[in-house]
Every structure is written in C-alpha cells, then in structure tokens.
PDB file of N, CA and C in Angstrom:
ATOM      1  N   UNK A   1      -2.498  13.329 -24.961  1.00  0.00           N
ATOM      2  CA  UNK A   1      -1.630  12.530 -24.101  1.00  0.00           C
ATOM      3  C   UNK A   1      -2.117  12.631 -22.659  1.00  0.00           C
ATOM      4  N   UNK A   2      -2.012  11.268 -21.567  1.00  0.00           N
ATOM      5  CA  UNK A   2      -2.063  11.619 -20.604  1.00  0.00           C
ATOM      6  C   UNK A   2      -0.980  10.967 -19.715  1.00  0.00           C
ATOM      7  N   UNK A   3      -1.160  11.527 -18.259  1.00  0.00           N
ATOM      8  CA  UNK A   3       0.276  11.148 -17.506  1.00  0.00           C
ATOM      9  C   UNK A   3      -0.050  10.230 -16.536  1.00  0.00           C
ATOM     10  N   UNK A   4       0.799   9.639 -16.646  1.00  0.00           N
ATOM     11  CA  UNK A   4       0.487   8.439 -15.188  1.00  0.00           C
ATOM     12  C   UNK A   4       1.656   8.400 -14.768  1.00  0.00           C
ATOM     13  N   UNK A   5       2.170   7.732 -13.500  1.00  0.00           N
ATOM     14  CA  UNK A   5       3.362   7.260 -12.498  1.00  0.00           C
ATOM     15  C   UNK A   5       3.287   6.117 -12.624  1.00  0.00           C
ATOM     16  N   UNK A   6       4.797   5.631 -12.935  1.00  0.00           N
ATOM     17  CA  UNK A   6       5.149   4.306 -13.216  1.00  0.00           C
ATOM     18  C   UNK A   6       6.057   4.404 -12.016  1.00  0.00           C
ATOM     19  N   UNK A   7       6.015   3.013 -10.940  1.00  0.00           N
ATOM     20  CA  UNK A   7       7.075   2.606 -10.431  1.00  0.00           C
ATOM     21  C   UNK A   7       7.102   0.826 -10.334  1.00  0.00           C
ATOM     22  N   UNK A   8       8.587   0.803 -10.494  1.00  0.00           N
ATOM     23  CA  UNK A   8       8.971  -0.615 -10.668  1.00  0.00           C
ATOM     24  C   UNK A   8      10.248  -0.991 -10.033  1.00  0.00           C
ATOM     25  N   UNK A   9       9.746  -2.268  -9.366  1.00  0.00           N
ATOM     26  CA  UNK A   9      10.351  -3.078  -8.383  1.00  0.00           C
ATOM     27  C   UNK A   9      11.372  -3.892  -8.735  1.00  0.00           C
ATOM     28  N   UNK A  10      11.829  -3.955  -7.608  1.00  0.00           N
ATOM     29  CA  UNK A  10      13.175  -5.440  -7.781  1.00  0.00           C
ATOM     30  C   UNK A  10      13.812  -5.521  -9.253  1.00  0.00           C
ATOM     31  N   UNK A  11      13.992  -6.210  -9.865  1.00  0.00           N
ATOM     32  CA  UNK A  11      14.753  -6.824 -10.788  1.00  0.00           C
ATOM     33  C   UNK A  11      14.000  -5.683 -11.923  1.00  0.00           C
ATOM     34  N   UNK A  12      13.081  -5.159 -11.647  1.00  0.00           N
ATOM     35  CA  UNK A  12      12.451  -4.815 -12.907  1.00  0.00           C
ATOM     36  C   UNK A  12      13.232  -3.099 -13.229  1.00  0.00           C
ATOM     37  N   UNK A  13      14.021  -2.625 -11.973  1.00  0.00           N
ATOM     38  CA  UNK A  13      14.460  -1.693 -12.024  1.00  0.00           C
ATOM     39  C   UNK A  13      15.325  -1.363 -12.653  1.00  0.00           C
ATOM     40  N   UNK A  14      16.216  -1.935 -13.867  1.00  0.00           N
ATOM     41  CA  UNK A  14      16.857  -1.948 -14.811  1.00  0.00           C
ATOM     42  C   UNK A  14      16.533  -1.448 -16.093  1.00  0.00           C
ATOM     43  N   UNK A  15      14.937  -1.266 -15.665  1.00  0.00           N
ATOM     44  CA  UNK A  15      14.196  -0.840 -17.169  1.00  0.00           C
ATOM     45  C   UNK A  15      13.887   0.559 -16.703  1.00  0.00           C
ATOM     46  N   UNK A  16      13.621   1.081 -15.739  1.00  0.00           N
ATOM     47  CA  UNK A  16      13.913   3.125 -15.471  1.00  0.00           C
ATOM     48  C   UNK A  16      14.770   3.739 -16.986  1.00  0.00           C
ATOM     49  N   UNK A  17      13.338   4.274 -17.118  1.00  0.00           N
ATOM     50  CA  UNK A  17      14.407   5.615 -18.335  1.00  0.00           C
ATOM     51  C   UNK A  17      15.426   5.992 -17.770  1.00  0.00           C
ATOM     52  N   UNK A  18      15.278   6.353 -16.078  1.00  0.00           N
ATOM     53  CA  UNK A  18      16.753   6.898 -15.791  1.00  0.00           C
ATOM     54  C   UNK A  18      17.663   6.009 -15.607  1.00  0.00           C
ATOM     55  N   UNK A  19      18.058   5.113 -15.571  1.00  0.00           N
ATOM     56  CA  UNK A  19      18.810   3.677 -15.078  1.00  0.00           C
ATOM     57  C   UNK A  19      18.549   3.222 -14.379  1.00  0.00           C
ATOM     58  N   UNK A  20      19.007   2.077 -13.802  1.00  0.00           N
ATOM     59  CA  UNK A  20      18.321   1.148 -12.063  1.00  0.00           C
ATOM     60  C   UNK A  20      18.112   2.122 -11.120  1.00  0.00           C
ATOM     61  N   UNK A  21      16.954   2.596 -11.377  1.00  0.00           N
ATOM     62  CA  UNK A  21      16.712   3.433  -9.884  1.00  0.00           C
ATOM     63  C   UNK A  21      15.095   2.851 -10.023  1.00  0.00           C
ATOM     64  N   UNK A  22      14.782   2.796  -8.622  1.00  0.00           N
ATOM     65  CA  UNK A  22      13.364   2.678  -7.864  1.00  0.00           C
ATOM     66  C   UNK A  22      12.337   4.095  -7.443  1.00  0.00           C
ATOM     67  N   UNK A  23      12.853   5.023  -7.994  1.00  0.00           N
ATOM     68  CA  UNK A  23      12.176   6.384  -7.748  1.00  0.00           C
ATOM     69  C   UNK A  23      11.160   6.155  -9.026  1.00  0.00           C
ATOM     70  N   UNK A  24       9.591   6.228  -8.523  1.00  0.00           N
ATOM     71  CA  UNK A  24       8.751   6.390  -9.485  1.00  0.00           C
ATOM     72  C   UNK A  24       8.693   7.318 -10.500  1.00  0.00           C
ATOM     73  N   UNK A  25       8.086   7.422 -11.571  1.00  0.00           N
ATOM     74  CA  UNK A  25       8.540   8.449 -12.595  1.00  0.00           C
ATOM     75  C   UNK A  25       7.287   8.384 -13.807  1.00  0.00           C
ATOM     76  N   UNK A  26       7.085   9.831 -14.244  1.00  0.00           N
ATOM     77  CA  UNK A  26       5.841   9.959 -14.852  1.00  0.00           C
ATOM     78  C   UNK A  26       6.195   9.681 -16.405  1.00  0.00           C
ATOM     79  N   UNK A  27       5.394   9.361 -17.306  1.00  0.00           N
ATOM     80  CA  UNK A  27       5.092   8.616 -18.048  1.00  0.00           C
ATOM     81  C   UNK A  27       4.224   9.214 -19.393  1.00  0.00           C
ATOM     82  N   UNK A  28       4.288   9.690 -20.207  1.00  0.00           N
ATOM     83  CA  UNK A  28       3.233  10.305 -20.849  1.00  0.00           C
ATOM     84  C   UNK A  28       2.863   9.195 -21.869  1.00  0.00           C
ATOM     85  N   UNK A  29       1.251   8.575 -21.758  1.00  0.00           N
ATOM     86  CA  UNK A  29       1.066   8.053 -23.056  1.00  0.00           C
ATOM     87  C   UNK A  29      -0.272   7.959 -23.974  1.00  0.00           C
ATOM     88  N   UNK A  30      -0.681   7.690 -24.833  1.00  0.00           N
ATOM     89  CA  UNK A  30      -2.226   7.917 -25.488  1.00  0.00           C
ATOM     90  C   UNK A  30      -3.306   7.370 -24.892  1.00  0.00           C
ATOM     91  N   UNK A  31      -4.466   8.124 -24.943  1.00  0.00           N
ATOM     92  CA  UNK A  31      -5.583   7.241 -24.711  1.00  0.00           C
ATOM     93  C   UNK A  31      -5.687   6.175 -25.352  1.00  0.00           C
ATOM     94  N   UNK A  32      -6.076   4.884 -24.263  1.00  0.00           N
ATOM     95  CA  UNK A  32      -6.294   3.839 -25.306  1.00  0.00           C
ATOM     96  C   UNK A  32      -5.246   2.662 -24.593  1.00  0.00           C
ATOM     97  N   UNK A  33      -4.020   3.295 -24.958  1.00  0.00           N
ATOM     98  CA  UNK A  33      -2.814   2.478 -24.618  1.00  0.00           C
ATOM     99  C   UNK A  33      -2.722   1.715 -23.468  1.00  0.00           C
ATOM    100  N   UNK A  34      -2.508   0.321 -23.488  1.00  0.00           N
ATOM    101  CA  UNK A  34      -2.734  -0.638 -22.004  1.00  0.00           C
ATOM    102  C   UNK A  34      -1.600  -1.001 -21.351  1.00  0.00           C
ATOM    103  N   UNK A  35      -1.521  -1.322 -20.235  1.00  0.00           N
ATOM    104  CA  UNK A  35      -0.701  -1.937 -19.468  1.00  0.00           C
ATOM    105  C   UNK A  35       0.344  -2.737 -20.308  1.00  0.00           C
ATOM    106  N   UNK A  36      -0.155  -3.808 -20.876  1.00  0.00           N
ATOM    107  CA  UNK A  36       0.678  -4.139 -22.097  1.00  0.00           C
ATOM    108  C   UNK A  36       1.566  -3.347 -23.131  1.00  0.00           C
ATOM    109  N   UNK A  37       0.944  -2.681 -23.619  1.00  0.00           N
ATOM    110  CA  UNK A  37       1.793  -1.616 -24.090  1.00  0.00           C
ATOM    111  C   UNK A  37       2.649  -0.699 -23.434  1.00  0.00           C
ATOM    112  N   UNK A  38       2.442  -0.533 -22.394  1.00  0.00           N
ATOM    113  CA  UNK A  38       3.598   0.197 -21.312  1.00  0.00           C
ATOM    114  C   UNK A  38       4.890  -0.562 -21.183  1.00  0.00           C
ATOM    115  N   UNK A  39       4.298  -2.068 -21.016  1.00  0.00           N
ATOM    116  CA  UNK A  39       5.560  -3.094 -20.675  1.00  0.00           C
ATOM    117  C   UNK A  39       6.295  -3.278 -22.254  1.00  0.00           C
ATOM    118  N   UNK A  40       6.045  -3.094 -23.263  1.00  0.00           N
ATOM    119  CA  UNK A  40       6.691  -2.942 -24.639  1.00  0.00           C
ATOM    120  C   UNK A  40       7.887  -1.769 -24.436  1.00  0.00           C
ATOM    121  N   UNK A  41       6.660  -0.644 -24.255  1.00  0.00           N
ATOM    122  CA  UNK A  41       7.628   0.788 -24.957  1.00  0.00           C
ATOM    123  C   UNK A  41       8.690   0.668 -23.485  1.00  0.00           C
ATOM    124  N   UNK A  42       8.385  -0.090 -22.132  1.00  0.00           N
ATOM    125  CA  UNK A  42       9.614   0.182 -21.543  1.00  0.00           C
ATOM    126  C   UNK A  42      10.831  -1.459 -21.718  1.00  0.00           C
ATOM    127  N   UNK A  43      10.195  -1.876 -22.808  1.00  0.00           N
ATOM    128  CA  UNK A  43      11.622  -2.971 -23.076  1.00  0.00           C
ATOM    129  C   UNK A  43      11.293  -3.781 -22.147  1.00  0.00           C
ATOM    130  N   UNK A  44      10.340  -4.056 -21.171  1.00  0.00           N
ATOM    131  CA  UNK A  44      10.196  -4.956 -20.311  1.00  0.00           C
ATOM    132  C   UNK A  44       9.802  -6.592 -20.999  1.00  0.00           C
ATOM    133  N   UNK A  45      10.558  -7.834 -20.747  1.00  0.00           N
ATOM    134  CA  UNK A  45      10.118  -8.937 -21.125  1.00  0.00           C
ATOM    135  C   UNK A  45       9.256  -9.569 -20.765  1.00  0.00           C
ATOM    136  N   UNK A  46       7.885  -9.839 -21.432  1.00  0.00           N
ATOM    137  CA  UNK A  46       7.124 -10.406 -20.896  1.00  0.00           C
ATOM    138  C   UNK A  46       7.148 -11.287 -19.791  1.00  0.00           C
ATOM    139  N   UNK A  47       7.852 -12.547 -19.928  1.00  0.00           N
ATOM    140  CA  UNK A  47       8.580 -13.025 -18.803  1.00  0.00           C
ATOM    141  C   UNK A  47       9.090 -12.825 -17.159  1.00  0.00           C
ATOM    142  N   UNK A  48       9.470 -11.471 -17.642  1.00  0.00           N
ATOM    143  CA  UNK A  48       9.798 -10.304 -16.200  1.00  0.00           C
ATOM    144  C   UNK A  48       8.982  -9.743 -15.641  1.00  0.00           C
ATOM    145  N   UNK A  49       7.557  -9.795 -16.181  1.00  0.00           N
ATOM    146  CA  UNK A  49       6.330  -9.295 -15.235  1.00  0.00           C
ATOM    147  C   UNK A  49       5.515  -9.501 -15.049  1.00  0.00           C
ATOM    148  N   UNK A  50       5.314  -9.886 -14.045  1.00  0.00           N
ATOM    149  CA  UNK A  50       4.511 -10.973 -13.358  1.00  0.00           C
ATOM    150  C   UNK A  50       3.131 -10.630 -13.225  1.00  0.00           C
ATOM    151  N   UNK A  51       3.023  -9.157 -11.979  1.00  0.00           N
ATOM    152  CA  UNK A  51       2.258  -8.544 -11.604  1.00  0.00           C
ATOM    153  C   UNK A  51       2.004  -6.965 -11.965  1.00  0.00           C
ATOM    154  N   UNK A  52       0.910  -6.464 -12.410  1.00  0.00           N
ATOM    155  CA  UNK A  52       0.685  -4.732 -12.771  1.00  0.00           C
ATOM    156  C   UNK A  52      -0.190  -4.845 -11.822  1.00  0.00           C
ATOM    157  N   UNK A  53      -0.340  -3.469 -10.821  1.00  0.00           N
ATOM    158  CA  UNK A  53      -1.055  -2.912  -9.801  1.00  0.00           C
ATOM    159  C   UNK A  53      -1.643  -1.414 -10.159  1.00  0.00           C
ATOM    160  N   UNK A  54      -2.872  -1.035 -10.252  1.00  0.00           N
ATOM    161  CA  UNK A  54      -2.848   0.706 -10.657  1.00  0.00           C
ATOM    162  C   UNK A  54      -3.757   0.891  -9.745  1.00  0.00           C
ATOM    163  N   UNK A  55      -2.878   1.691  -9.257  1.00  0.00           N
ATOM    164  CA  UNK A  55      -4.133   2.593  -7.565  1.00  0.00           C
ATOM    165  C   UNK A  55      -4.147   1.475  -6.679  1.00  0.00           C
ATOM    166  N   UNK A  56      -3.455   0.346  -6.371  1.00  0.00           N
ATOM    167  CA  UNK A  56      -3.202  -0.408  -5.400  1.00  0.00           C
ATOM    168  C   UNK A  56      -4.396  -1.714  -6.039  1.00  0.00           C
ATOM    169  N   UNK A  57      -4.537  -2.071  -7.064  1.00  0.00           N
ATOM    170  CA  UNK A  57      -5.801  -2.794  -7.580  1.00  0.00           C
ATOM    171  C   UNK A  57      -5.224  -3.431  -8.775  1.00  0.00           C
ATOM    172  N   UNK A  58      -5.099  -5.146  -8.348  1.00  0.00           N
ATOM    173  CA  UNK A  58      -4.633  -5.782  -9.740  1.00  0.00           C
ATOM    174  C   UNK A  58      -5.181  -5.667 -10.765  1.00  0.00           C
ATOM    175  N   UNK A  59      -4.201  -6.046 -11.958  1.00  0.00           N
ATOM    176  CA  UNK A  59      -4.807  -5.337 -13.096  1.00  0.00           C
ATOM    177  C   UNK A  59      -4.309  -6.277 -13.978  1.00  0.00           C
ATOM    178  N   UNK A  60      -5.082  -6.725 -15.250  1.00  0.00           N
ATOM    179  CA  UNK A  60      -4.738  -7.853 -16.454  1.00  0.00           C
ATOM    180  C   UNK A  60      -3.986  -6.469 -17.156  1.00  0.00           C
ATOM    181  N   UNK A  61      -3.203  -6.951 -18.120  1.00  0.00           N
ATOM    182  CA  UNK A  61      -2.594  -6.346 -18.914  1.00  0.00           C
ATOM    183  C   UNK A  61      -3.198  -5.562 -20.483  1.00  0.00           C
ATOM    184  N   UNK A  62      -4.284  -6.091 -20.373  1.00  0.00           N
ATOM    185  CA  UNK A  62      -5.059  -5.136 -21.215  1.00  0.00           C
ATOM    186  C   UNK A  62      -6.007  -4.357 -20.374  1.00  0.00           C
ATOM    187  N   UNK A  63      -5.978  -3.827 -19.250  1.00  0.00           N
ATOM    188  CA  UNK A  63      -6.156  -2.750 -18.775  1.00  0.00           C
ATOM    189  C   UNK A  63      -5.231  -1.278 -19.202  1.00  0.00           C
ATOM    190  N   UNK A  64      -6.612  -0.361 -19.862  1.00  0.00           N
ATOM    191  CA  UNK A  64      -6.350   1.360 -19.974  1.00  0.00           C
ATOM    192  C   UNK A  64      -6.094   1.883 -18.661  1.00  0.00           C
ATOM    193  N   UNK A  65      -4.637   2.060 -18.234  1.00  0.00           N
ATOM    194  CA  UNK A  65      -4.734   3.521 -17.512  1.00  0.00           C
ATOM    195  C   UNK A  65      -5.311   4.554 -17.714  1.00  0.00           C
ATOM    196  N   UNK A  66      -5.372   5.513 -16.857  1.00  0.00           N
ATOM    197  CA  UNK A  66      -6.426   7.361 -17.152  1.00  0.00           C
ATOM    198  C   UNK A  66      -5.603   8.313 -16.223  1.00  0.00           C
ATOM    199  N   UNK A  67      -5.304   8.774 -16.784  1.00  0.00           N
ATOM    200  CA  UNK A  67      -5.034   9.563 -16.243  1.00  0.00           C
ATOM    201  C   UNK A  67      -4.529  10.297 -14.503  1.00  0.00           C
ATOM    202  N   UNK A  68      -3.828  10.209 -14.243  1.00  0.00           N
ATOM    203  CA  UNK A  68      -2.942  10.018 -12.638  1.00  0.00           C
ATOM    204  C   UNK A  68      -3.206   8.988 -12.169  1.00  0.00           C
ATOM    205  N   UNK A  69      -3.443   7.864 -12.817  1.00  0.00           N
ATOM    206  CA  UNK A  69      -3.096   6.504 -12.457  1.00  0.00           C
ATOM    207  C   UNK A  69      -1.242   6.310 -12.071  1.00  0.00           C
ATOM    208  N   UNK A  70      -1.334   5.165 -11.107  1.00  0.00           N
ATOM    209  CA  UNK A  70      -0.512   4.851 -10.510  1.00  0.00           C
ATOM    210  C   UNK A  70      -0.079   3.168 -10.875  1.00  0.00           C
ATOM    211  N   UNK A  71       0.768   3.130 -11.551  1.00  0.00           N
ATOM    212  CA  UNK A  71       1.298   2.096 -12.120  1.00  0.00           C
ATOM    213  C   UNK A  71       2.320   1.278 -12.064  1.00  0.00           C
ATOM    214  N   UNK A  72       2.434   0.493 -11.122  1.00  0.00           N
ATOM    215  CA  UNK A  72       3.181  -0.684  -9.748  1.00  0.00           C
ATOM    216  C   UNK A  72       3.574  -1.560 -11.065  1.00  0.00           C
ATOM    217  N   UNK A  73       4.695  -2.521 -11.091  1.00  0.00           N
ATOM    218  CA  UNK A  73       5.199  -3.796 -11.971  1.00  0.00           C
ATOM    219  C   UNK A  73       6.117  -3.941 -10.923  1.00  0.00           C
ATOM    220  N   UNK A  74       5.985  -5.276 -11.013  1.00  0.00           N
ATOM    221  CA  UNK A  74       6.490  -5.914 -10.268  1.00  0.00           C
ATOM    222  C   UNK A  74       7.179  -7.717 -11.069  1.00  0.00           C
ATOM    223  N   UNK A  75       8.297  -8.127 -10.847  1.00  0.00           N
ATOM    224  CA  UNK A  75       8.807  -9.330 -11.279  1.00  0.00           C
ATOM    225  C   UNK A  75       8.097 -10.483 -10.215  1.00  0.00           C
ATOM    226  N   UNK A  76       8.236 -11.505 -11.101  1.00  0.00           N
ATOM    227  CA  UNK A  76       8.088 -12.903 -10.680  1.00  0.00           C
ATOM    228  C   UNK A  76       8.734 -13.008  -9.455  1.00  0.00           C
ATOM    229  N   UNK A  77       7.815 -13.361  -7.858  1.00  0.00           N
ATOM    230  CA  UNK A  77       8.537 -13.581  -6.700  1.00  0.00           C
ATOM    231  C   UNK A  77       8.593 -14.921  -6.359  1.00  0.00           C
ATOM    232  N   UNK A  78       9.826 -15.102  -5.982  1.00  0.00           N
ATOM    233  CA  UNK A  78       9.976 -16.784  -5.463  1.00  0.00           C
ATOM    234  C   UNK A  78      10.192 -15.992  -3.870  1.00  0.00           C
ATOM    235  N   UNK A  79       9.829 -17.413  -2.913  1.00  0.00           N
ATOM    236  CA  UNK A  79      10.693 -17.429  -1.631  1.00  0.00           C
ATOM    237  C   UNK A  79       9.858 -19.133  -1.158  1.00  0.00           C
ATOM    238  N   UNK A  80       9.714 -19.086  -0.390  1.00  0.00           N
ATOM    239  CA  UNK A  80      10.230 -19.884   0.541  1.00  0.00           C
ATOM    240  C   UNK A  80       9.774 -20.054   1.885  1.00  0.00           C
TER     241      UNK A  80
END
C-alpha cells in the first residue's frame, strides 16, 4: 500500500470520509490504482469532477499516483 493526500474542493466536499470538511486527508491505496479509481472508492460522480491536480500538475484520470503524492479534485466551475 501506499499513501497519498487527498484534498477536495467546493461541492466536492461532501465526499470527505470525515463529512463536508475541506481539511486534506491521507488515503491509503495499491500500486497501480489511478486517479479514476480514487474518484470510485470515494463515491465521487463522474460528472462532479471536472479537474485532478497531483503536486500542482494536471492530471487525466488514468494517471498512477506514488507515493506522497498530493491529490487536488476539484468540481465543474462556472462564473462569469
């Protein structure tokens, strides 16, 4: 297993193991396992995420995290 930091924004903060909170939070998961698969095991709807960032660097969703990666989601932004 390895660990990475997940934090997630705006609307997406409903999906926190701990409840709507915005405090980042570590993550244990297999080698191998992608961005995509993160947004599964946390119930996130495809729909609801727009953007993945790891280490400040966009990322397609079949991107492997490694280990103390840093793992940003973010929802669909409108404005104006």
């Amino acid at each position: 297993m390895i660990t990475i930091e997940v934090v997630l924004f705006a609307t997406l903060r409903k999906y926190h193991p701990g409840g709507a909170n915005s405090e980042p939070f570590d993550m244990e998961i297999s080698p191998g396992t992608t961005v995509e698969d993160i947004l599964k095991e946390l119930k996130i709807p495809p729909r609801e995420s727009k953007q993945v960032f790891v280490n400040s660097i966009r990322q397609e969703k079949d991107y492997k995290p490694r280990e103390g990666d840093r793992v940003a989601i973010f929802p669909p932004i409108a404005g104006g």
